[in-house]
Protein backbone atom coordinates (compact mmCIF):
# COMPACT_ATOMS: atom_id res chain seq x y z
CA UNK A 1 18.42 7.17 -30.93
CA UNK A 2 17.89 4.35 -28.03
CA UNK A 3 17.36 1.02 -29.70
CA UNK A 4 14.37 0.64 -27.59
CA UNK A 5 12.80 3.43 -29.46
CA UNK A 6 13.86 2.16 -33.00
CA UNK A 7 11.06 -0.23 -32.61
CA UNK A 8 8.06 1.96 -31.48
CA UNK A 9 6.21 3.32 -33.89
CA UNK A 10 5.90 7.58 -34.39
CA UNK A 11 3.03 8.15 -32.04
CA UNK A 12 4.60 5.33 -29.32
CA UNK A 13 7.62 7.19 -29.36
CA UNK A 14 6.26 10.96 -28.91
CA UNK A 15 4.13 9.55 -25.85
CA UNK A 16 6.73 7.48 -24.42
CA UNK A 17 9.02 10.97 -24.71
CA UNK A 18 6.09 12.89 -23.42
CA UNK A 19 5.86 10.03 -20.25
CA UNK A 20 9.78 10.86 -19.77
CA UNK A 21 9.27 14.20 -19.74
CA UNK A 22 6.47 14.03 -17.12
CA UNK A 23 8.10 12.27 -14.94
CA UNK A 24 11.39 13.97 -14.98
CA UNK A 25 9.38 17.69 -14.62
CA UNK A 26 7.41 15.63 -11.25
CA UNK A 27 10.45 13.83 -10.38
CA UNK A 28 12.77 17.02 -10.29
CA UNK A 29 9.30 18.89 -8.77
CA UNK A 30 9.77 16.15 -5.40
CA UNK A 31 12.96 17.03 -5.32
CA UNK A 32 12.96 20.66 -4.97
CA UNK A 33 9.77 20.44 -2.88
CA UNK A 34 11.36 18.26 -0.46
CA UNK A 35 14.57 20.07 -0.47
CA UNK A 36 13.15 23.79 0.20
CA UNK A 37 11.23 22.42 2.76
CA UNK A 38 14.09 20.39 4.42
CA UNK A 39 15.90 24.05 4.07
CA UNK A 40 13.00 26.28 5.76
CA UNK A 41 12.67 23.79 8.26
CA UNK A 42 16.08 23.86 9.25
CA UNK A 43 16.90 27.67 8.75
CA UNK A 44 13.73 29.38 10.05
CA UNK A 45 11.96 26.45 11.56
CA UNK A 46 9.12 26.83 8.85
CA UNK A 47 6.72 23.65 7.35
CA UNK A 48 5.16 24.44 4.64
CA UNK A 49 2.00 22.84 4.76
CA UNK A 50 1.29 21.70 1.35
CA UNK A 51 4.83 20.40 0.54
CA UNK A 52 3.94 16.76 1.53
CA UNK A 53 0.93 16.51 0.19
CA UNK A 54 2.00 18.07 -3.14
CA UNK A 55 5.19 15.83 -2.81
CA UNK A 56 2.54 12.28 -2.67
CA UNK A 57 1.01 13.21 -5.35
CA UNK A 58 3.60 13.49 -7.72
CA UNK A 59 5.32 10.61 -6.11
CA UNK A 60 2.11 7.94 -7.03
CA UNK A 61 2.25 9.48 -10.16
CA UNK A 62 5.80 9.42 -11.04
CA UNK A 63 5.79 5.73 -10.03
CA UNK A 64 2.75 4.99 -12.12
CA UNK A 65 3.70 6.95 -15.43
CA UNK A 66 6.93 5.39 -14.33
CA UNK A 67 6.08 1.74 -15.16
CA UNK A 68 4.65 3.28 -18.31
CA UNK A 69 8.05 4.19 -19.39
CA UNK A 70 9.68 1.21 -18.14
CA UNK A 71 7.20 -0.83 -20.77
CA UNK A 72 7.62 1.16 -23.22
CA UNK A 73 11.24 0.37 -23.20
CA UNK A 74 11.09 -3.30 -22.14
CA UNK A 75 12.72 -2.99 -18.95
CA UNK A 76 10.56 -4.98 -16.56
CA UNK A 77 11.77 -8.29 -15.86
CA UNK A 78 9.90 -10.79 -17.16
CA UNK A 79 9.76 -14.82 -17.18
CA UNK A 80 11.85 -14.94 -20.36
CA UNK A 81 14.82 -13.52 -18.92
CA UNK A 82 15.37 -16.39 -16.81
CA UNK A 83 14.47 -19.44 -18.80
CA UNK A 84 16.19 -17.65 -22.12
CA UNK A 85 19.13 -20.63 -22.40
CA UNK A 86 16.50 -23.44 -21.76
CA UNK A 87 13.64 -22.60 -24.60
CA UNK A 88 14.25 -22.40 -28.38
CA UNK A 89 13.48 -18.85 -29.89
CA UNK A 90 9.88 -20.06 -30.93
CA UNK A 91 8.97 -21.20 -27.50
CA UNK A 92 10.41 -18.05 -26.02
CA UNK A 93 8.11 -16.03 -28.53
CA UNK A 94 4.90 -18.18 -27.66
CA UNK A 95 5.48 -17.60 -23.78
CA UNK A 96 6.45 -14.01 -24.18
CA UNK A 97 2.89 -13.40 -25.89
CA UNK A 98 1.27 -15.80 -22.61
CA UNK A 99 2.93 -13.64 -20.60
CA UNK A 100 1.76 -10.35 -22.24
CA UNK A 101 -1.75 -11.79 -22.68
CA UNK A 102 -1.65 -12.40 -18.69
CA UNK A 103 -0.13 -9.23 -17.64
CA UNK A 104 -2.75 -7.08 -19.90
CA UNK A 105 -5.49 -8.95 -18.23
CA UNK A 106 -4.60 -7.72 -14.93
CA UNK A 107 -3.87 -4.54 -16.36
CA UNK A 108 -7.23 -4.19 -17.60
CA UNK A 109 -8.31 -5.06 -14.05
CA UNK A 110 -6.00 -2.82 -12.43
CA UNK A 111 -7.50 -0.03 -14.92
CA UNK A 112 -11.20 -1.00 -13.86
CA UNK A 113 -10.32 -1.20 -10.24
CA UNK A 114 -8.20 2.42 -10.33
CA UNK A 115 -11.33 4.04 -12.45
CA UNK A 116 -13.89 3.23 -9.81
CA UNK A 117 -11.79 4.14 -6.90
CA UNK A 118 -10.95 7.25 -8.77
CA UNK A 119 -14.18 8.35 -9.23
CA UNK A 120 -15.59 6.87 -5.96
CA UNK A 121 -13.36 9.45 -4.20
CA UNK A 122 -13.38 12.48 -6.87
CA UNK A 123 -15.75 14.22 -4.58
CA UNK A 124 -13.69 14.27 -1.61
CA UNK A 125 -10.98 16.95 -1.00
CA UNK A 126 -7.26 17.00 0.47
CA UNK A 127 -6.44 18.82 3.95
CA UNK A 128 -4.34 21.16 2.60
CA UNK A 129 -4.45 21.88 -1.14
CA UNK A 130 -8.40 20.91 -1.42
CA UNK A 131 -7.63 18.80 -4.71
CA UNK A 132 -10.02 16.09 -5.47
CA UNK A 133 -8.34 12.97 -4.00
CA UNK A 134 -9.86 11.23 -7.32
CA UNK A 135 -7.15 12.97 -9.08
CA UNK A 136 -4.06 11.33 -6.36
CA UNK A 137 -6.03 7.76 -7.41
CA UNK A 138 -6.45 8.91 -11.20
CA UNK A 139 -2.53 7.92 -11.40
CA UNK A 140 -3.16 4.24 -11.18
CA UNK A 141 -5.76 3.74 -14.07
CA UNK A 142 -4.06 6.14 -16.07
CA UNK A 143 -0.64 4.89 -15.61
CA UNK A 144 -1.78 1.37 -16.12
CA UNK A 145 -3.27 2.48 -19.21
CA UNK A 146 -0.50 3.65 -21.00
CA UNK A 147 1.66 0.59 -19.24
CA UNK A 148 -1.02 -1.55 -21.43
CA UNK A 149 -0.98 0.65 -24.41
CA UNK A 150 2.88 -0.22 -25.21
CA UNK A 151 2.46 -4.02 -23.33
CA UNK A 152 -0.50 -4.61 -26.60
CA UNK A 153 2.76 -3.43 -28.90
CA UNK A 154 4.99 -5.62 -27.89
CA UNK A 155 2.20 -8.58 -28.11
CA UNK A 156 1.15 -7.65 -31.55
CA UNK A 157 5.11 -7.08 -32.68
CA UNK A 158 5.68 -11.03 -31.30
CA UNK A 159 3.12 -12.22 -32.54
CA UNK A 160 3.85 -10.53 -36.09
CA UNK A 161 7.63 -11.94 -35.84
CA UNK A 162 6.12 -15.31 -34.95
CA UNK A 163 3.84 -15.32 -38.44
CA UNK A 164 6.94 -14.56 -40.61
CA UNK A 165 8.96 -16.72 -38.93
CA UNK A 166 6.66 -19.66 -39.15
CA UNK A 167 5.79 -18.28 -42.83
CA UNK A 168 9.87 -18.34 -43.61
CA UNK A 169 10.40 -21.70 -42.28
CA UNK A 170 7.12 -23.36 -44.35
């Protein structure tokens, strides 16, 4: 198993596997979507009308439920990476948690901001497929959510190391 998933616990690692899975079933979905409709368009001259539509919709959420994944396995760059040689490992803890604490507050505001658009525009309907464009906006509070589900991990796994370290060293 991925080292990145030795850390999370059980029910981290069945939704960050259930994230993967999503976006690899919308991911491949684009793909074929765009492709048969590259292929009727070019052999009988043929759009199919809901192909883009369906294809932006998975595409905002694949990128949201995207950045999901990418927290849940510490991939996004962050601050740390760049100052690593400079701080000692304590300092690098107590920024890494600053930095969490930051990025969950915009998260949170992201989440508030996504929620109200999402439900501003839930009453409205797409040209083509007549889907409630709440549910295209629905990908940014959601996504953000589970971005900030496994960002409040990582926090509360720092700050844990950070209390037996200081305990050890006492």
């Amino acid at each position: 198993m991925d080292s990145w998933q030795d850390s999370l616990p059980t029910p981290l690692k069945r939704l960050s596997r259930l994230i993967d899975g999503v976006v690899a079933l919308f991911g491949g979905g684009i793909i074929v979507i765009s492709f048969g409709n590259a292929l009727l368009r070019f052999v009988m001259n043929l759009d199919v009308a809901w192909s883009l539509e369906l294809s932006t919709f998975l595409m905002l959420w694949v990128t949201f439920l995207g950045c999901a994944a990418a927290a849940a396995r510490r991939a996004h760059m962050r601050v740390t990476e760049i100052i690593a040689y400079v701080l000692s490992a304590p300092a690098r803890r107590r920024l890494e948690i600053g930095i969490n604490l930051a990025v969950s507050t915009v998260l949170v505001s992201i989440i508030w901001a996504g929620c109200r658009l999402s439900i501003r525009t839930w009453d409205q309907e797409t040209t083509v497929l007549y889907w409630p464009v709440g549910l295209l906006y629905a990908a940014m509070p959601v996504g953000t959510l589970l971005t900030l589900v496994f960002i409040i991990h990582q926090t509360v796994c720092l700050v844990r190391s950070s209390e037996s370290h200081e305990s050890h060293t006492e």
